[in-house]
Protein backbone atom coordinates (compact mmCIF):
# COMPACT_ATOMS: atom_id res chain seq x y z
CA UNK A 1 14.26 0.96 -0.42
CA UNK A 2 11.08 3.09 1.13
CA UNK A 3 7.83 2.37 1.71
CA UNK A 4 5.00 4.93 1.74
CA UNK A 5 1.97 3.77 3.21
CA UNK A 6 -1.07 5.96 2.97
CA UNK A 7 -3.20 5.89 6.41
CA UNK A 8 -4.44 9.19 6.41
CA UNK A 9 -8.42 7.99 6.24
CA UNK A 10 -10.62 7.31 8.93
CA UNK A 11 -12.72 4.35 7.19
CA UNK A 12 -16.22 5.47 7.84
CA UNK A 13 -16.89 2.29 6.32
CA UNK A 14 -16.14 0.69 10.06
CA UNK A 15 -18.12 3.22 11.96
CA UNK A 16 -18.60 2.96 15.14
CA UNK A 17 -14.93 1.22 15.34
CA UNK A 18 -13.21 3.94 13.89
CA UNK A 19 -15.46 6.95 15.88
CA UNK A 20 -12.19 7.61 17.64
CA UNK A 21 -9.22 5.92 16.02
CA UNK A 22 -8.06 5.33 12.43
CA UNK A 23 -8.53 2.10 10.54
CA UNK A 24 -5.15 1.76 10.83
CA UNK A 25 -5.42 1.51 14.20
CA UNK A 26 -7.95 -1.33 14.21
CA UNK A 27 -6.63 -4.99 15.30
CA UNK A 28 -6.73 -7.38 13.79
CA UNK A 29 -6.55 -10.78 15.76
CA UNK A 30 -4.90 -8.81 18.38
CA UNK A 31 -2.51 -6.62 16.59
CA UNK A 32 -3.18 -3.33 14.87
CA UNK A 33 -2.96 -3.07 10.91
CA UNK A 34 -0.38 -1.21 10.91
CA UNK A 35 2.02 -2.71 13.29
CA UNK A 36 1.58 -6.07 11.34
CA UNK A 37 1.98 -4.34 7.69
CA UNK A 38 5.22 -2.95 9.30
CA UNK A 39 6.50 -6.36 10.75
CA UNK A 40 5.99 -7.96 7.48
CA UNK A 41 7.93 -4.86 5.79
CA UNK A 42 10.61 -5.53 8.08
CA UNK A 43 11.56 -8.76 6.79
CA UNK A 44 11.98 -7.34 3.24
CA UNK A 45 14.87 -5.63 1.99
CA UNK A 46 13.57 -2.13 3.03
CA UNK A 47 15.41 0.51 5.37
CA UNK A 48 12.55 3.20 5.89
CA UNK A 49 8.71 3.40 5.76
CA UNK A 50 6.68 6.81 5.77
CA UNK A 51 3.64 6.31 7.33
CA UNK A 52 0.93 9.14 5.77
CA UNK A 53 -1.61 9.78 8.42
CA UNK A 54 -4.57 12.22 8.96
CA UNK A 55 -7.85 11.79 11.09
CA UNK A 56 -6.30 10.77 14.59
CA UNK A 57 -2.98 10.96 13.56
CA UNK A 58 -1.79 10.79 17.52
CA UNK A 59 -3.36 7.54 17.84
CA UNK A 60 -0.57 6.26 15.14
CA UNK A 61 2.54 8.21 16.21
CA UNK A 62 1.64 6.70 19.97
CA UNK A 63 1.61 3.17 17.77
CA UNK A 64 5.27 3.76 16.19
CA UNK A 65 6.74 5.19 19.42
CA UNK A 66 5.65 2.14 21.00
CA UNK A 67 7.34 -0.33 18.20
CA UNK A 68 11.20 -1.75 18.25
CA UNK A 69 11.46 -2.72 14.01
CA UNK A 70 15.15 -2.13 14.07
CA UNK A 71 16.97 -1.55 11.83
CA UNK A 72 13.78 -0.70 9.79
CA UNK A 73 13.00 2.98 10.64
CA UNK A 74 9.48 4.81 10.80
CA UNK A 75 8.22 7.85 10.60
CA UNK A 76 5.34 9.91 9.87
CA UNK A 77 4.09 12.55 7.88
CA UNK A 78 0.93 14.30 8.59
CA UNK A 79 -1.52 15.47 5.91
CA UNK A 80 -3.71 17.98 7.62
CA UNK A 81 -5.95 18.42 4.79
CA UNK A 82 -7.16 14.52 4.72
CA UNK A 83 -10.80 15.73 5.23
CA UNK A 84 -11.28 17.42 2.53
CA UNK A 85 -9.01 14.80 -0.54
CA UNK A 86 -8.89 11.24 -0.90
CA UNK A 87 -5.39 9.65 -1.31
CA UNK A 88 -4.25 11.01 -4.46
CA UNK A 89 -3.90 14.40 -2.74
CA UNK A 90 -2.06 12.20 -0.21
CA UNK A 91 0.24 11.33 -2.47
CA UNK A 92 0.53 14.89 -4.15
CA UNK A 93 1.64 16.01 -0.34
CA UNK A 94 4.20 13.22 -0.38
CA UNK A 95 5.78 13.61 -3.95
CA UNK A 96 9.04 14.96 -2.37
CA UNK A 97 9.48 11.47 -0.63
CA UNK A 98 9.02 9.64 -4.08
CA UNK A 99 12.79 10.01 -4.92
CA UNK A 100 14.61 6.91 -6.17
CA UNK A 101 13.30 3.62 -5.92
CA UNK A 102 9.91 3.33 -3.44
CA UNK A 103 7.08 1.77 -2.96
CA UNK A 104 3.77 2.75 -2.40
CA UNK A 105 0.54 0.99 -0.82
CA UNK A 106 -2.89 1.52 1.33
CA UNK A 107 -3.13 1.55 4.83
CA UNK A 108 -5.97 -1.24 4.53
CA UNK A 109 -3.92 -3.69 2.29
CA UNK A 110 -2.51 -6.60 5.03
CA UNK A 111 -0.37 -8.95 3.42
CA UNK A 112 2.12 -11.66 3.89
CA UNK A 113 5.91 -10.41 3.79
CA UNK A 114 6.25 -13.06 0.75
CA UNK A 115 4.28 -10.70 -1.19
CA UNK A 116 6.58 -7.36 -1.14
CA UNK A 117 9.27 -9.62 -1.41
CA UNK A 118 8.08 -10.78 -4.99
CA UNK A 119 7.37 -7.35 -5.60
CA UNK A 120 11.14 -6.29 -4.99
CA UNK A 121 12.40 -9.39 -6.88
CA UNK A 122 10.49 -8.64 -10.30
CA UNK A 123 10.12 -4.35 -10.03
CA UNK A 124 12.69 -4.15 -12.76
CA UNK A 125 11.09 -5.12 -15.74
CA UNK A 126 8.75 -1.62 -15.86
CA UNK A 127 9.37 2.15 -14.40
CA UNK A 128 6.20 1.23 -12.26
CA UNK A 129 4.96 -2.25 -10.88
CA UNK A 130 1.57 -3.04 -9.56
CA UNK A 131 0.95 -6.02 -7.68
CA UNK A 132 -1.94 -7.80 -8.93
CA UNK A 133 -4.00 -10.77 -8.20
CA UNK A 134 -7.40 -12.44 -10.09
CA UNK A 135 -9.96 -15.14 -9.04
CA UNK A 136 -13.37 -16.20 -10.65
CA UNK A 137 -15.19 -13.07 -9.23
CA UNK A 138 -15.11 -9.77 -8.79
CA UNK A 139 -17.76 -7.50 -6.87
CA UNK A 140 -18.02 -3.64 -6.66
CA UNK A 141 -15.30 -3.16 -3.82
CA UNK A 142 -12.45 -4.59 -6.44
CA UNK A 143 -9.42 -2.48 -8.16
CA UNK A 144 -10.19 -4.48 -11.14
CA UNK A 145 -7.38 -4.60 -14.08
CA UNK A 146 -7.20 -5.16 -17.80
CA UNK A 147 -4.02 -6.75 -18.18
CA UNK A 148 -2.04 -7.60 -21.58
CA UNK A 149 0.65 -10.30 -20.90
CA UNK A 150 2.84 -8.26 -18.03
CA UNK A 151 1.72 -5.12 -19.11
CA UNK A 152 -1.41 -3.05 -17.05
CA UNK A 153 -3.47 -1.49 -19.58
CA UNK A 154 -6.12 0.10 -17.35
CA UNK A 155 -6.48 0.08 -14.02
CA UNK A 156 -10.37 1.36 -12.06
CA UNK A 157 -13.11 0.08 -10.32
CA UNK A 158 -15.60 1.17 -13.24
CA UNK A 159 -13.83 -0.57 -15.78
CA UNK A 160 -16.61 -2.85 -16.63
CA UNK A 161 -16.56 -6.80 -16.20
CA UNK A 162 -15.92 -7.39 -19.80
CA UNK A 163 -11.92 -7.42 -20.33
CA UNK A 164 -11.26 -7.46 -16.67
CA UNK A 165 -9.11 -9.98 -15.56
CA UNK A 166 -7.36 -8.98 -12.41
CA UNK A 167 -7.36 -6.74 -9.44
CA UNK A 168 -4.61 -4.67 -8.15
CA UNK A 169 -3.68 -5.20 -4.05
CA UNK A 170 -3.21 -1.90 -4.17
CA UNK A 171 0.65 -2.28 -3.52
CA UNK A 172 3.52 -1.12 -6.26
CA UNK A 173 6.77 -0.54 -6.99
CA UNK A 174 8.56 2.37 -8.72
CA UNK A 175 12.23 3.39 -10.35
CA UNK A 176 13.49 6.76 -10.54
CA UNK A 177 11.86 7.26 -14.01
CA UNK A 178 8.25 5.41 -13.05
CA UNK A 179 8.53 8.03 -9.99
CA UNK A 180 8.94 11.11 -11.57
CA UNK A 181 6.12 10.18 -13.83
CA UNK A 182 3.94 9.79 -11.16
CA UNK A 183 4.70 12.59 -9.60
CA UNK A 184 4.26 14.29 -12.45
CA UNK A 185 0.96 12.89 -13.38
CA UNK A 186 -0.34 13.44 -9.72
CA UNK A 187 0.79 17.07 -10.09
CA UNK A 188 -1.46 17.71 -13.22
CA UNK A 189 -4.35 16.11 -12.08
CA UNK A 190 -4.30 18.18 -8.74
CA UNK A 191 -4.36 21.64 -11.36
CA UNK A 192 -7.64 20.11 -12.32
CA UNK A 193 -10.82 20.92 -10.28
CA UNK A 194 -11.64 16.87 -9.44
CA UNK A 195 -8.14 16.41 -8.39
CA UNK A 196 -9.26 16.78 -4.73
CA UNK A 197 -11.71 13.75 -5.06
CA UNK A 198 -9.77 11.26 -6.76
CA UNK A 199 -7.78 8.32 -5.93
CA UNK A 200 -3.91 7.64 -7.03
CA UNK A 201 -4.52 4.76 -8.88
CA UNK A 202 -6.54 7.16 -11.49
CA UNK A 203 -3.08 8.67 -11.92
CA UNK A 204 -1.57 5.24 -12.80
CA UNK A 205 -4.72 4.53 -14.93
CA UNK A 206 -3.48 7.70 -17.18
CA UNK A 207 0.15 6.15 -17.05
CA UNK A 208 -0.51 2.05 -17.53
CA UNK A 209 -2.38 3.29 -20.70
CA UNK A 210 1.31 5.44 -21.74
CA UNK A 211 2.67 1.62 -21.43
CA UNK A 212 4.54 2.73 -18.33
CA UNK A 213 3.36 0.09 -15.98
CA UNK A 214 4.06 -3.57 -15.63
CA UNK A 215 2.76 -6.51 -13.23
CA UNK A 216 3.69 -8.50 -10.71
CA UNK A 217 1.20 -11.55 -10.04
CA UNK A 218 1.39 -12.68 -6.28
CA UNK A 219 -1.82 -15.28 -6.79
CA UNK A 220 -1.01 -18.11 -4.14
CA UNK A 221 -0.04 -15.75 -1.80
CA UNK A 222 -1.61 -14.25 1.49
CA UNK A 223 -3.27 -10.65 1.41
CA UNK A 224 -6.62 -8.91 2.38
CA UNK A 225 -8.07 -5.80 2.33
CA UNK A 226 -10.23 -3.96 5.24
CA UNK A 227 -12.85 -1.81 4.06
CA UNK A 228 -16.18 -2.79 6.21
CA UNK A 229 -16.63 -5.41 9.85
CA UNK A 230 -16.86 -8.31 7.66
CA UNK A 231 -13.39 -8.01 6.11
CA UNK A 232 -12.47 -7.66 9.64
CA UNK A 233 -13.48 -10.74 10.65
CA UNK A 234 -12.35 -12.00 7.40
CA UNK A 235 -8.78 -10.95 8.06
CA UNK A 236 -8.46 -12.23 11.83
CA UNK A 237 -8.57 -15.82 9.97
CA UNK A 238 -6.54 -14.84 6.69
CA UNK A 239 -3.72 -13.64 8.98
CA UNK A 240 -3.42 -17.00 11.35
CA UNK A 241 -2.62 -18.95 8.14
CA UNK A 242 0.85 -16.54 7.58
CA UNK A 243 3.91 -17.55 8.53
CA UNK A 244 4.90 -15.83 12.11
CA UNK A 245 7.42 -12.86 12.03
CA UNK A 246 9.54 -13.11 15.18
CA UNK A 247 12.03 -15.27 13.89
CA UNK A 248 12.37 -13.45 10.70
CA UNK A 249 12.27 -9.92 12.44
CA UNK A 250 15.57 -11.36 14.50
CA UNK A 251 17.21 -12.48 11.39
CA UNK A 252 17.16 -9.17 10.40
CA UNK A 253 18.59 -7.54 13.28
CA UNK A 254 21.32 -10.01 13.21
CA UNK A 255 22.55 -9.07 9.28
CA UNK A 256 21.86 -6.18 10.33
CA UNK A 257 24.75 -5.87 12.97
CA UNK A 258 27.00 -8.34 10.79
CA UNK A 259 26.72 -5.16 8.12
CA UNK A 260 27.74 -2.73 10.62
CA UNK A 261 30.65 -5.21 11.83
């Protein structure tokens, strides 16, 4: 299984933090985003992650060079145009990685590993899966959903409250079929002129409503998203509450060798 995670942003959002460095960068009760969404990936069934980067895109090949995940392997890919798309052009870039079965999710999304592990468990019901959650409210910063049973029927932040009653982590799972769709769909939008300011999840918006994608609820469990310095702060408590990855990160390097034996 791959991962794709999209960190080509900066996150002007967390100006002055991220004057120099990408949000990806940022820590997060002492550890950078990334390097904890890649420790929880590495207790999941997954062999390689792509890391899509941009604005200071040293800054996180120094961070990878600098990690020991075996045997879960990481590398980048640059997108040198990230200034001037948001991260469906990202994903436009990447469409040669989305081969096979993958999985794609934002830079900013932190999560428990129990989360992509649910998502792995239940990706086969649907060609695409997106990871959803839902509480009482929802503000303006939400990926709110429309969901019919397991089915997504539209997926947006402008969907309007009435209906709504979800939001997407911004996390999901694809098969060979659900990938080529999307890579299709991300191909014709990119023809059009508004292409270059739109984000991916308008692609599976145009897709969910084809019936293509299901869900995969993952309420109960720990996630957070980082978009200002108040979801900062919000995260350094959300992540003390997760289960610690050390022993789980060795577990994996032991099967590991016990595969090779």
């Amino acid at each position: 299984m791959k991962v794709i995670i999209l960190s080509a942003g900066r996150g002007r959002r967390l100006l002055p933090l991220t004057e120099s460095l990408p949000k990806c960068v940022l820590p997060v009760d002492g550890q950078p985003v990334l390097e904890r969404q890649l420790r929880q990936i590495a207790q999941c069934a997954v062999e390689e992650v792509v890391v899509a980067t941009g604005y200071a895109a040293e800054a996180v090949d120094e961070l990878i060079a600098g990690l020991d995940l075996a045997p879960l392997r990481v590398r980048t890919f640059h997108n040198p145009f990230h200034a001037h798309c948001d991260n469906l052009g990202t994903c436009w870039l990447l469409r040669h990685e989305m081969q096979g079965e993958f999985v794609v999710l934002n830079g900013d999304t932190l999560f428990e590993a129990a989360v992509m592990r649910r998502l792995l468990a239940e990706r086969h019901a649907a060609p695409i899966t997106l990871v959803a959650d839902h509480k009482a409210h929802y503000d303006d910063d939400d990926m709110l959903i429309v969901a019919e049973g397991k089915r997504l029927r539209r997926v947006g932040k402008r969907l309007g409250i009435p209906g709504v009653n979800g939001e997407s982590i911004d996390m999901l799972a694809f098969d060979a079929t659900g990938g080529a769709a999307f890579a299709g769909m991300l191909d014709h939008m990119m023809r059009r002129d508004e292409g270059l300011n739109r984000w991916y999840l308008s692609a599976i918006d145009a897709l969910a409503q084809a019936g293509m994608v299901g869900l995969c609820s993952i309420h109960g469990l720990g996630w957070c998203e980082i978009d200002t310095q108040l979801d900062l702060v919000r995260a350094e408590h959300a992540v003390r509450g997760w289960p610690a990855v050390a022993d789980s990160l060795n577990e994996a390097r032991l099967r590991s060798v016990a595969r090779q034996d």
